[in-house]
N, C-alpha and C. Protein backbone atom coordinates (compact mmCIF):
# COMPACT_ATOMS: atom_id res chain seq x y z
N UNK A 1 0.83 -1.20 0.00
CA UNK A 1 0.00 0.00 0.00
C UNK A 1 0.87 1.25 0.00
N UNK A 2 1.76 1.15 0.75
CA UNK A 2 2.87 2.43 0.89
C UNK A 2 3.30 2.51 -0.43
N UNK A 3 3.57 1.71 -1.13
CA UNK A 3 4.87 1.32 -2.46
C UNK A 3 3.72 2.25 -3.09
N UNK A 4 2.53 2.00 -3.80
CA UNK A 4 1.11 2.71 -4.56
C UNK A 4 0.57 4.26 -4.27
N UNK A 5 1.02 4.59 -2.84
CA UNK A 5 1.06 5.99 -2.47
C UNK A 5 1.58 6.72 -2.71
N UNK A 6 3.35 5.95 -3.00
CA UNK A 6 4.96 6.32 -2.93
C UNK A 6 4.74 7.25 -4.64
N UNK A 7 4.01 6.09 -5.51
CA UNK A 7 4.08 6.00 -6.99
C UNK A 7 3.22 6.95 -7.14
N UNK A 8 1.86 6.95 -6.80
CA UNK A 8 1.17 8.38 -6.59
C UNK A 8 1.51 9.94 -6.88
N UNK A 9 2.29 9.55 -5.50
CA UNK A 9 2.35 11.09 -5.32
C UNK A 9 3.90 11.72 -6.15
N UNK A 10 4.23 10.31 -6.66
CA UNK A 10 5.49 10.58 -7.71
C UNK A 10 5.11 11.31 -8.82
N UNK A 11 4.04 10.40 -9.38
CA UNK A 11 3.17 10.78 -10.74
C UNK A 11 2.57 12.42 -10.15
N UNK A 12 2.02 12.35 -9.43
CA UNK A 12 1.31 13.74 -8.99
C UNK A 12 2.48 15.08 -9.23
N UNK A 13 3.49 14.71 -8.68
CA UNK A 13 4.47 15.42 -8.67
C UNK A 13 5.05 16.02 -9.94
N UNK A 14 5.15 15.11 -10.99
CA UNK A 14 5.87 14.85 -11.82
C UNK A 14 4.99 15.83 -13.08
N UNK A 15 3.68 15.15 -12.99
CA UNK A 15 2.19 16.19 -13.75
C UNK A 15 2.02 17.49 -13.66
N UNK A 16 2.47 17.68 -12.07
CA UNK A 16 1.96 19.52 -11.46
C UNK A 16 3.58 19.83 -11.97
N UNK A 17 4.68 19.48 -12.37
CA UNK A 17 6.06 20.01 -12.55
C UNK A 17 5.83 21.15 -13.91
N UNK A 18 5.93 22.52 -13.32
CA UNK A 18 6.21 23.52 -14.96
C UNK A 18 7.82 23.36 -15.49
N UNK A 19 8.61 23.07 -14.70
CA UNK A 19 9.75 22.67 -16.04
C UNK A 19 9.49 21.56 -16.81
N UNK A 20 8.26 20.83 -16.49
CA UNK A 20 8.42 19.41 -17.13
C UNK A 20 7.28 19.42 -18.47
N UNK A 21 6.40 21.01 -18.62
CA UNK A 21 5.53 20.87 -19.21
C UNK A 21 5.72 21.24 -20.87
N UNK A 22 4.61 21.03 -22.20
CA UNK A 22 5.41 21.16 -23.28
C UNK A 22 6.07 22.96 -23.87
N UNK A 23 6.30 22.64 -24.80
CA UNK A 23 6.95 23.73 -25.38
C UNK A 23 6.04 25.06 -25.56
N UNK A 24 4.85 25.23 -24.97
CA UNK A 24 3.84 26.53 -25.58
C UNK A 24 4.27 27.21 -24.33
N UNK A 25 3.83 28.45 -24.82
CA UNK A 25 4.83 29.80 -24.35
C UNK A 25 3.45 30.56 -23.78
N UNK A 26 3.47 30.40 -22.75
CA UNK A 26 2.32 31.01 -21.95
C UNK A 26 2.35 32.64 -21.02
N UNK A 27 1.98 33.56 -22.22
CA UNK A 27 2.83 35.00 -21.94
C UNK A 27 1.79 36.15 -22.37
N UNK A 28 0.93 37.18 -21.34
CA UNK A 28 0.08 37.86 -22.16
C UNK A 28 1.25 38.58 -23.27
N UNK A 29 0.48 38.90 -24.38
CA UNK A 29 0.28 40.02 -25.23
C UNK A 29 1.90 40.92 -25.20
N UNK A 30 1.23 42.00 -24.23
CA UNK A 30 1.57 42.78 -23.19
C UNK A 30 3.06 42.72 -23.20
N UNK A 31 3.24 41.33 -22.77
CA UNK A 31 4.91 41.42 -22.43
C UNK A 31 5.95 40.82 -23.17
N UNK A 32 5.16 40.72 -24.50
CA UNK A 32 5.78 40.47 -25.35
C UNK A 32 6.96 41.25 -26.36
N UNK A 33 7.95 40.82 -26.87
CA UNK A 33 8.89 41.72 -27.21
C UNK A 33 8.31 41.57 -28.81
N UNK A 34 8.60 42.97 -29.88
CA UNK A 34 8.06 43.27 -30.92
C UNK A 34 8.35 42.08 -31.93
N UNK A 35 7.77 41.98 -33.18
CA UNK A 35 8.46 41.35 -33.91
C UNK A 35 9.93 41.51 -34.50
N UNK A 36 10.50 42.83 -34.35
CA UNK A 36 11.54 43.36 -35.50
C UNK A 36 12.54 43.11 -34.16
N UNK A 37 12.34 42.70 -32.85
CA UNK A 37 13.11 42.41 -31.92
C UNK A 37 13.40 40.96 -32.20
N UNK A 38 12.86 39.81 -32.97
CA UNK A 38 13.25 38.56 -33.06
C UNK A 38 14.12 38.72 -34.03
N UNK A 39 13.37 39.31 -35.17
CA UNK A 39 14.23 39.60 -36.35
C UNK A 39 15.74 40.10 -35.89
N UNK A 40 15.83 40.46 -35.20
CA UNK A 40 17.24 41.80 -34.90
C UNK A 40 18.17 40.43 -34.02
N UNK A 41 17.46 39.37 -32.79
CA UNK A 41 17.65 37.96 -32.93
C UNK A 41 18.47 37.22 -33.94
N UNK A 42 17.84 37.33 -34.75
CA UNK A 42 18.06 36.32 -35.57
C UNK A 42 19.36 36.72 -36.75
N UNK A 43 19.03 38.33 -37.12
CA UNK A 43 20.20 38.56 -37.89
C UNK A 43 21.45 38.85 -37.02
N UNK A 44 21.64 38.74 -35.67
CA UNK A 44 22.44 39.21 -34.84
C UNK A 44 23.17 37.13 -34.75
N UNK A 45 22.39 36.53 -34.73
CA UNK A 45 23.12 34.77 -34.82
C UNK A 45 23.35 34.82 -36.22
N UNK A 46 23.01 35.37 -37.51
CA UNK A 46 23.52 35.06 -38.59
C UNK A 46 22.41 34.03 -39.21
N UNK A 47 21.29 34.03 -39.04
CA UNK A 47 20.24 33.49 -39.48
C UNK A 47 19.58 34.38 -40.87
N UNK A 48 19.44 34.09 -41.79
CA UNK A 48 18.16 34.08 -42.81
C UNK A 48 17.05 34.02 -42.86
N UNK A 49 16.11 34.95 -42.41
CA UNK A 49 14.98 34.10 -41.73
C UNK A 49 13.54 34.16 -43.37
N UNK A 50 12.89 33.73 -43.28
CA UNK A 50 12.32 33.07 -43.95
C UNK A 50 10.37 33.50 -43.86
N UNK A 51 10.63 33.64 -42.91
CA UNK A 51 9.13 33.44 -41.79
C UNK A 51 9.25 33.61 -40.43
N UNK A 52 8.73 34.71 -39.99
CA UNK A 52 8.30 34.45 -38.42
C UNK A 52 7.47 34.46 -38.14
N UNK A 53 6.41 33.23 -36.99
CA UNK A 53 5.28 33.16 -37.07
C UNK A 53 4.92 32.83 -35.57
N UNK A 54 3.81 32.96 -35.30
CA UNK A 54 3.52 32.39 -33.74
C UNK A 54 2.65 31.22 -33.54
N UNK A 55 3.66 30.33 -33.17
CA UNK A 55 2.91 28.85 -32.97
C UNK A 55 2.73 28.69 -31.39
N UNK A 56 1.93 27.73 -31.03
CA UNK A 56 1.83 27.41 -29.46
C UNK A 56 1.99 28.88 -28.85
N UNK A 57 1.76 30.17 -28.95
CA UNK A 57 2.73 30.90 -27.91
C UNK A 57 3.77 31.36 -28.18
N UNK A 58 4.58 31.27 -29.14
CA UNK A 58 6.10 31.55 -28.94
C UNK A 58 6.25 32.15 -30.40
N UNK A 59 7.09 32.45 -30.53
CA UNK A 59 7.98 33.06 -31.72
C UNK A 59 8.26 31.77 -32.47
N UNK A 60 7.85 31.39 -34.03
CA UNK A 60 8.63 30.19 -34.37
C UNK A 60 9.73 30.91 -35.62
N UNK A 61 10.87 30.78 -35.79
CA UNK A 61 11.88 31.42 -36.99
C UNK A 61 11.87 30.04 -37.92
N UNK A 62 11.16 30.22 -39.05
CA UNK A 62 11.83 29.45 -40.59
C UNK A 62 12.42 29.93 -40.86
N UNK A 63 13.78 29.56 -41.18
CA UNK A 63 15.50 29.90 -42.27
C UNK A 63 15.96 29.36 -42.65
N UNK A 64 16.93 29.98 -42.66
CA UNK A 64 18.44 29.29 -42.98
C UNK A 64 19.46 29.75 -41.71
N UNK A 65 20.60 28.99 -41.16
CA UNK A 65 21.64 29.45 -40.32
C UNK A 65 22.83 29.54 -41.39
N UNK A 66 23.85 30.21 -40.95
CA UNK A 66 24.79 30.40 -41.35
C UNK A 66 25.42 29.66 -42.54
N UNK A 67 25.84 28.54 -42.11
CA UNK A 67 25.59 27.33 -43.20
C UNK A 67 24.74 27.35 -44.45
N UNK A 68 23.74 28.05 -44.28
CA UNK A 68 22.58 27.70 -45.33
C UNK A 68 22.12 26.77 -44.84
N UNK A 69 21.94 26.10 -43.59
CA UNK A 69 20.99 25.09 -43.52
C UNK A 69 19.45 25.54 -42.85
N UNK A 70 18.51 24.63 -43.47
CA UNK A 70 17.35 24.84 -43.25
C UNK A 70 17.08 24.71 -41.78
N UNK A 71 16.32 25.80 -40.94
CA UNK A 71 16.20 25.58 -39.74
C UNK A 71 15.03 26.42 -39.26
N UNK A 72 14.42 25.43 -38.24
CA UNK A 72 12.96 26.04 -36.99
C UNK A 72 13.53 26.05 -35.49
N UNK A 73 13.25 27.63 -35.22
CA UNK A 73 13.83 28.10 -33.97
C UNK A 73 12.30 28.61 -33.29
N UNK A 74 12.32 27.95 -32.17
CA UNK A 74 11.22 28.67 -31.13
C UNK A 74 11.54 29.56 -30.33
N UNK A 75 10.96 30.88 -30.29
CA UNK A 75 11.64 31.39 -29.46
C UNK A 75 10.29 31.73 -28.12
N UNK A 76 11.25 32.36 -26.64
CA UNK A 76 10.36 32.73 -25.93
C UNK A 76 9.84 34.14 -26.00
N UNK A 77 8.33 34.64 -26.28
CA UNK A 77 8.25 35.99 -26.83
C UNK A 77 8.82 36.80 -25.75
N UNK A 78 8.75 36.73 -24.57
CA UNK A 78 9.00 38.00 -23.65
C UNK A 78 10.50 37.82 -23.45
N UNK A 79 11.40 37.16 -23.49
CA UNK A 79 12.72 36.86 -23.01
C UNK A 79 13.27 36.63 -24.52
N UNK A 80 12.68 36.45 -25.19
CA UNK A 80 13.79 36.15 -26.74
C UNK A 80 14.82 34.88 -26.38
N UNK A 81 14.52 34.17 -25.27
CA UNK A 81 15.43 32.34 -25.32
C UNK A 81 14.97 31.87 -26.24
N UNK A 82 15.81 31.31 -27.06
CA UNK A 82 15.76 30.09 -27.84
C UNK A 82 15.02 28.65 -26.92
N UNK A 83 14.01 28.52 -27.20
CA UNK A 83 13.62 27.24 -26.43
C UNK A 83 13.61 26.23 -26.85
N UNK A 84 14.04 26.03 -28.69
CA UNK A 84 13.81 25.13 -29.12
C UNK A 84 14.21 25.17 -30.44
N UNK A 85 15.66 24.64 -31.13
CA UNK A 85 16.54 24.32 -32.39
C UNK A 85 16.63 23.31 -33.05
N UNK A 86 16.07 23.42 -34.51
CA UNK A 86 15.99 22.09 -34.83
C UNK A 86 16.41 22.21 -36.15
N UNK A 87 17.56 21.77 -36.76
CA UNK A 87 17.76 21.64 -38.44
C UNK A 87 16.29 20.75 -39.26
N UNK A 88 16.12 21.19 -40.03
CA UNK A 88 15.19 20.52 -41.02
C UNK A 88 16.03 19.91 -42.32
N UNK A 89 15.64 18.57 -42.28
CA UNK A 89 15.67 17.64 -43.26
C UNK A 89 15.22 18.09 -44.44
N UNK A 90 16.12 18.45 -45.95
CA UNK A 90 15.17 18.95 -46.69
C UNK A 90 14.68 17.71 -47.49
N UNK A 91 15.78 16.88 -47.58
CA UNK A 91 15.70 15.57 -48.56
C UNK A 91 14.11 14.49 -47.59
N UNK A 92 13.85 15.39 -46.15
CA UNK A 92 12.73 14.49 -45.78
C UNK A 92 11.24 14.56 -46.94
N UNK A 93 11.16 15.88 -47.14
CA UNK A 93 9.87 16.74 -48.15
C UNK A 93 10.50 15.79 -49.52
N UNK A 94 11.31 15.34 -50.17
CA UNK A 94 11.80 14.93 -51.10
C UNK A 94 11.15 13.39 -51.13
N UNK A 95 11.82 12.62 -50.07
CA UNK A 95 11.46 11.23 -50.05
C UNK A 95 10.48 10.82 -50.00
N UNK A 96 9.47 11.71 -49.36
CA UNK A 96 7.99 11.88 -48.72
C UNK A 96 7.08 11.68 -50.20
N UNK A 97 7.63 12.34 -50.76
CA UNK A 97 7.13 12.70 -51.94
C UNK A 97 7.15 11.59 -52.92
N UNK A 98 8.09 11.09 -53.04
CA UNK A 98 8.20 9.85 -53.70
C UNK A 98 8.09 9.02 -53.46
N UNK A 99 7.42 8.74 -52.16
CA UNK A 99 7.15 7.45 -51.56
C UNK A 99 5.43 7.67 -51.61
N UNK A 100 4.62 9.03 -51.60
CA UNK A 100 3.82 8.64 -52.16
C UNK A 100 2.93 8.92 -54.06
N UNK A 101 4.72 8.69 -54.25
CA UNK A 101 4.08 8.49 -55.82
C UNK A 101 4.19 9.93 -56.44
N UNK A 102 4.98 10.98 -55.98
CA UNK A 102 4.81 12.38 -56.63
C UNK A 102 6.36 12.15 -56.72
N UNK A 103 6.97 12.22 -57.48
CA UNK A 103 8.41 12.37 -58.11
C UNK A 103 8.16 13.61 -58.94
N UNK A 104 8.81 14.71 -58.16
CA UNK A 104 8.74 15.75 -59.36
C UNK A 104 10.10 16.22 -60.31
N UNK A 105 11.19 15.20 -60.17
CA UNK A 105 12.49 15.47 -60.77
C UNK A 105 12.15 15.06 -62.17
């Protein structure tokens, strides 16, 4: 019975945790920093940006980095952290494509 309480209040714990929760950016309006402030972000890392848009809450950056590689950056609107870097696969949109039968080469 103890061991089932133990596990409980683990899970309980673990559910109510805000570092543990997902990536949406929970921020009025208000305290949000402008758009031309991500932008200024982004050309200040050497990014290309492409698109900035607001997904979940947050700032999302479509580009390119330095490299030229294709990349989605989340940012936090009121703090401008990066919360979330991810290169994009371009050859994924490619394979995708030809696997269902659209070969456009």
């Amino acid at each position: 019975m103890r061991k089932t309480s133990l596990i409980l209040a683990c899970l309980a714990v673990y559910a109510a945790s805000p570092a543990l929760a997902d990536d949406d950016c929970f921020v009025p309006m208000e305290n949000w920093q402008p758009r031309d402030a991500v932008a200024g972000l982004a050309k200040e890392k050497g990014w290309t940006v492409r698109r900035i848009k607001i997904d979940d809450g947050c700032y999302e950056i479509d580009g390119r980095d330095a490299e030229g590689r294709q990349i989605e950056v989340t940012i936090h609107p009121a703090t401008l952290d990066v919360i979330e870097f991810e290169y994009e696969d371009e050859d994924d949109d490619h394979d995708d494509d030809k696997r269902k039968g659209r070969d456009d080469d």
